[in-house]
Protein backbone atom coordinates (compact mmCIF):
# COMPACT_ATOMS: atom_id res chain seq x y z
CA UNK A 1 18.39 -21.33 3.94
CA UNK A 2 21.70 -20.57 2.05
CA UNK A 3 21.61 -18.22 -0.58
CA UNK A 4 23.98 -16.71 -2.77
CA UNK A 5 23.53 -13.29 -4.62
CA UNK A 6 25.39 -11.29 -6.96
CA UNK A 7 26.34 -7.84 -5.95
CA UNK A 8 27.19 -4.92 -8.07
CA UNK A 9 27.76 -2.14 -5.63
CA UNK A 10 28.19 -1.83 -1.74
CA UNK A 11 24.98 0.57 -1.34
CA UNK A 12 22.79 -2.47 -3.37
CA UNK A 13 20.02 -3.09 -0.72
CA UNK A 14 18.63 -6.70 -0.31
CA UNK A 15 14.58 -7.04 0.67
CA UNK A 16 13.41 -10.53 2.12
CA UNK A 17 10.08 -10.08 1.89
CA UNK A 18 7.60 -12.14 4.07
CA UNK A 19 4.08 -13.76 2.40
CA UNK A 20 1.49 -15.73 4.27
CA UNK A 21 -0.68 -17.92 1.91
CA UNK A 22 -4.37 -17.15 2.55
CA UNK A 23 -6.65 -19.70 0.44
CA UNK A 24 -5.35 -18.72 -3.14
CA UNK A 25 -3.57 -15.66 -2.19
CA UNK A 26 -0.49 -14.40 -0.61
CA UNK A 27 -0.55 -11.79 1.01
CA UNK A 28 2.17 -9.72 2.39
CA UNK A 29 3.05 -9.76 5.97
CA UNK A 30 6.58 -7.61 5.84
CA UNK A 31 10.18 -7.20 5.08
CA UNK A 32 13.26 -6.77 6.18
CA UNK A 33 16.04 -4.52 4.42
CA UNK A 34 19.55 -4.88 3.97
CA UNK A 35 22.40 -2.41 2.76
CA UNK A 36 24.76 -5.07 1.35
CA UNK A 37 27.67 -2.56 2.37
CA UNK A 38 26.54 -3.38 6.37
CA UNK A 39 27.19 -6.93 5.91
CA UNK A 40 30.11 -8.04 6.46
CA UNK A 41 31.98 -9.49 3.68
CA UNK A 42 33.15 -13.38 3.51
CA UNK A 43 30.91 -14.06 6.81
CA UNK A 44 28.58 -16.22 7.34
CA UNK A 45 25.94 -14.22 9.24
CA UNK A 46 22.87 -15.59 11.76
CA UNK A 47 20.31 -13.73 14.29
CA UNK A 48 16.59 -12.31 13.77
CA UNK A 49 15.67 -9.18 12.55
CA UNK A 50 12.86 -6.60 12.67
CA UNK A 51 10.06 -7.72 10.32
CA UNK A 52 9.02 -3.98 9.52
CA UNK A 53 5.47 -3.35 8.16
CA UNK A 54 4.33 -4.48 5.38
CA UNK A 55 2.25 -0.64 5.05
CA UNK A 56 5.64 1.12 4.98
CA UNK A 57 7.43 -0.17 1.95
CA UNK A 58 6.77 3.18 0.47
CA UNK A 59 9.54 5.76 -1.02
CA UNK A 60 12.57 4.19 -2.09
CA UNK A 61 14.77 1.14 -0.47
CA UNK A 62 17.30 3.96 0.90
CA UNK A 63 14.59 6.11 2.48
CA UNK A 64 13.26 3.52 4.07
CA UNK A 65 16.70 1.43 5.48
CA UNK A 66 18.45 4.72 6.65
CA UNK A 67 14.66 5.55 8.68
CA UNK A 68 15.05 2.07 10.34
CA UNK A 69 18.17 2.47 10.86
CA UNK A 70 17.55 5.65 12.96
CA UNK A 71 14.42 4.28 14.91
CA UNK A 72 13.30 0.64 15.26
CA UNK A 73 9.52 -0.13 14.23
CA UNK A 74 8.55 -0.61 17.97
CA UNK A 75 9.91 2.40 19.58
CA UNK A 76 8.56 4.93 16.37
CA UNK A 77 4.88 3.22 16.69
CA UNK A 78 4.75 3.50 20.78
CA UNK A 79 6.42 7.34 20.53
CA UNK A 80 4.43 10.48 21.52
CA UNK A 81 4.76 13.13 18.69
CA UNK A 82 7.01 14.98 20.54
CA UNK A 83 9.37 12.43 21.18
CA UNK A 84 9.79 11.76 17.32
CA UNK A 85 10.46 15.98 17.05
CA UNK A 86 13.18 15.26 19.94
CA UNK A 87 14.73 11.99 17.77
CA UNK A 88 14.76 13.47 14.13
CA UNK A 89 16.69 16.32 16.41
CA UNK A 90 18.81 14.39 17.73
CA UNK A 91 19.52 12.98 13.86
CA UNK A 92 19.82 15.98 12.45
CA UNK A 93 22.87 16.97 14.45
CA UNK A 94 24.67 13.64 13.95
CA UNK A 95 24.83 11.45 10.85
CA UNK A 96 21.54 10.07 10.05
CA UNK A 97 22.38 6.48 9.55
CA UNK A 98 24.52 4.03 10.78
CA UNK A 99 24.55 2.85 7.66
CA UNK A 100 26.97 3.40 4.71
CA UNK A 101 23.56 5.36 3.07
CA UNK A 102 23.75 9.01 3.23
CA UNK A 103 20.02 9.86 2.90
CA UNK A 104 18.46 12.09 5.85
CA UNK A 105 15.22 11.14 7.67
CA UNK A 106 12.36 13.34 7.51
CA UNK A 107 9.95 14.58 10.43
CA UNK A 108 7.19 13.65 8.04
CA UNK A 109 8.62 10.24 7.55
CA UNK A 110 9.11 8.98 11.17
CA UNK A 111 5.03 10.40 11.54
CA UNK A 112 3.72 8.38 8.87
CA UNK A 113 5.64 5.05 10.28
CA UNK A 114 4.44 6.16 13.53
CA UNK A 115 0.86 6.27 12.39
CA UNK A 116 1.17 2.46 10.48
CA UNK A 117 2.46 1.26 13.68
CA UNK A 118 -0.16 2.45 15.87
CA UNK A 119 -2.86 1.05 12.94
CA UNK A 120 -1.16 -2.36 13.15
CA UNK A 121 -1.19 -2.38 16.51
CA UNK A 122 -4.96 -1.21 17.20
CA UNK A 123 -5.57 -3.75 14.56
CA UNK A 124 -3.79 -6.24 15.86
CA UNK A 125 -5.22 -5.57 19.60
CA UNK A 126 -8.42 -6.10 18.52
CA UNK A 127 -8.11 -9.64 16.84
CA UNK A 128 -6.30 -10.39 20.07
CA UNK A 129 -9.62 -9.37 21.92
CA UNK A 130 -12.10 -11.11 19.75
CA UNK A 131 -9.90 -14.36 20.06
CA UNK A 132 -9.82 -14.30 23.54
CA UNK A 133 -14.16 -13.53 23.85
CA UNK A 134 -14.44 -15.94 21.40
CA UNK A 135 -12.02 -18.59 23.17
CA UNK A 136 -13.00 -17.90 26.78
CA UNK A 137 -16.91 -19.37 26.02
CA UNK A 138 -17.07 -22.80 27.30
């Protein structure tokens, strides 16, 4: 796809969100944020990025960038509880983003992604399971 979109300000954030059509529904997968300030201007960009959970588009579009920007979806969801206390630490002392954003991450924050991730997961686990009983009878 090529798409062109008008920008007011460097800290506008851009959300692709992802559907899946189910019968006569869509329902929504995920998304992937954007601070328009952390693209680089005039440049045509390409690669893959994180689809985060659909569960955490909560708060508001800066919460939620400069928290992904701090820990990836797949290392906050596989973390022990006292590895996120070591992280949001570890963020504390530095900047919290590498982002132009100034917003801090919470403790409470990087828990509740941690929890989605580990629901997704399980969830996702156990349609894995019943796919494979239900594919392994002859």
């Amino acid at each position: 796809h090529n798409i062109k979109v008008g920008i007011i300000s460097p800290v506008s954030m851009l959300r692709l969100q992802v559907y899946d059509q189910q019968g006569r529904k869509e329902v929504g997968l995920g998304f992937v944020e954007v601070c328009v300030g952390d693209i680089p201007h005039g440049k045509a960009i390409a690669g893959w990025l994180e689809l985060r959970f659909q569960e955490n588009l909560k708060t508001n579009a800066h919460q939620r960038y400069t928290s992904h920007c701090a820990i990836r979806e797949e290392d906050v969801s596989q973390s022990t509880l006292e590895e996120l206390g070591a992280a949001h630490k570890k963020l504390s002392k530095r900047a919290a983003s590498r982002s132009h954003i100034g917003t801090k991450v919470s403790l409470e924050d990087l828990k509740a992604r941690r929890q989605v991730g580990q629901r997704i997961m399980a969830k996702a686990e156990a349609m894995s399971a019943g796919c494979a009983g239900a594919c392994s009878k002859p």
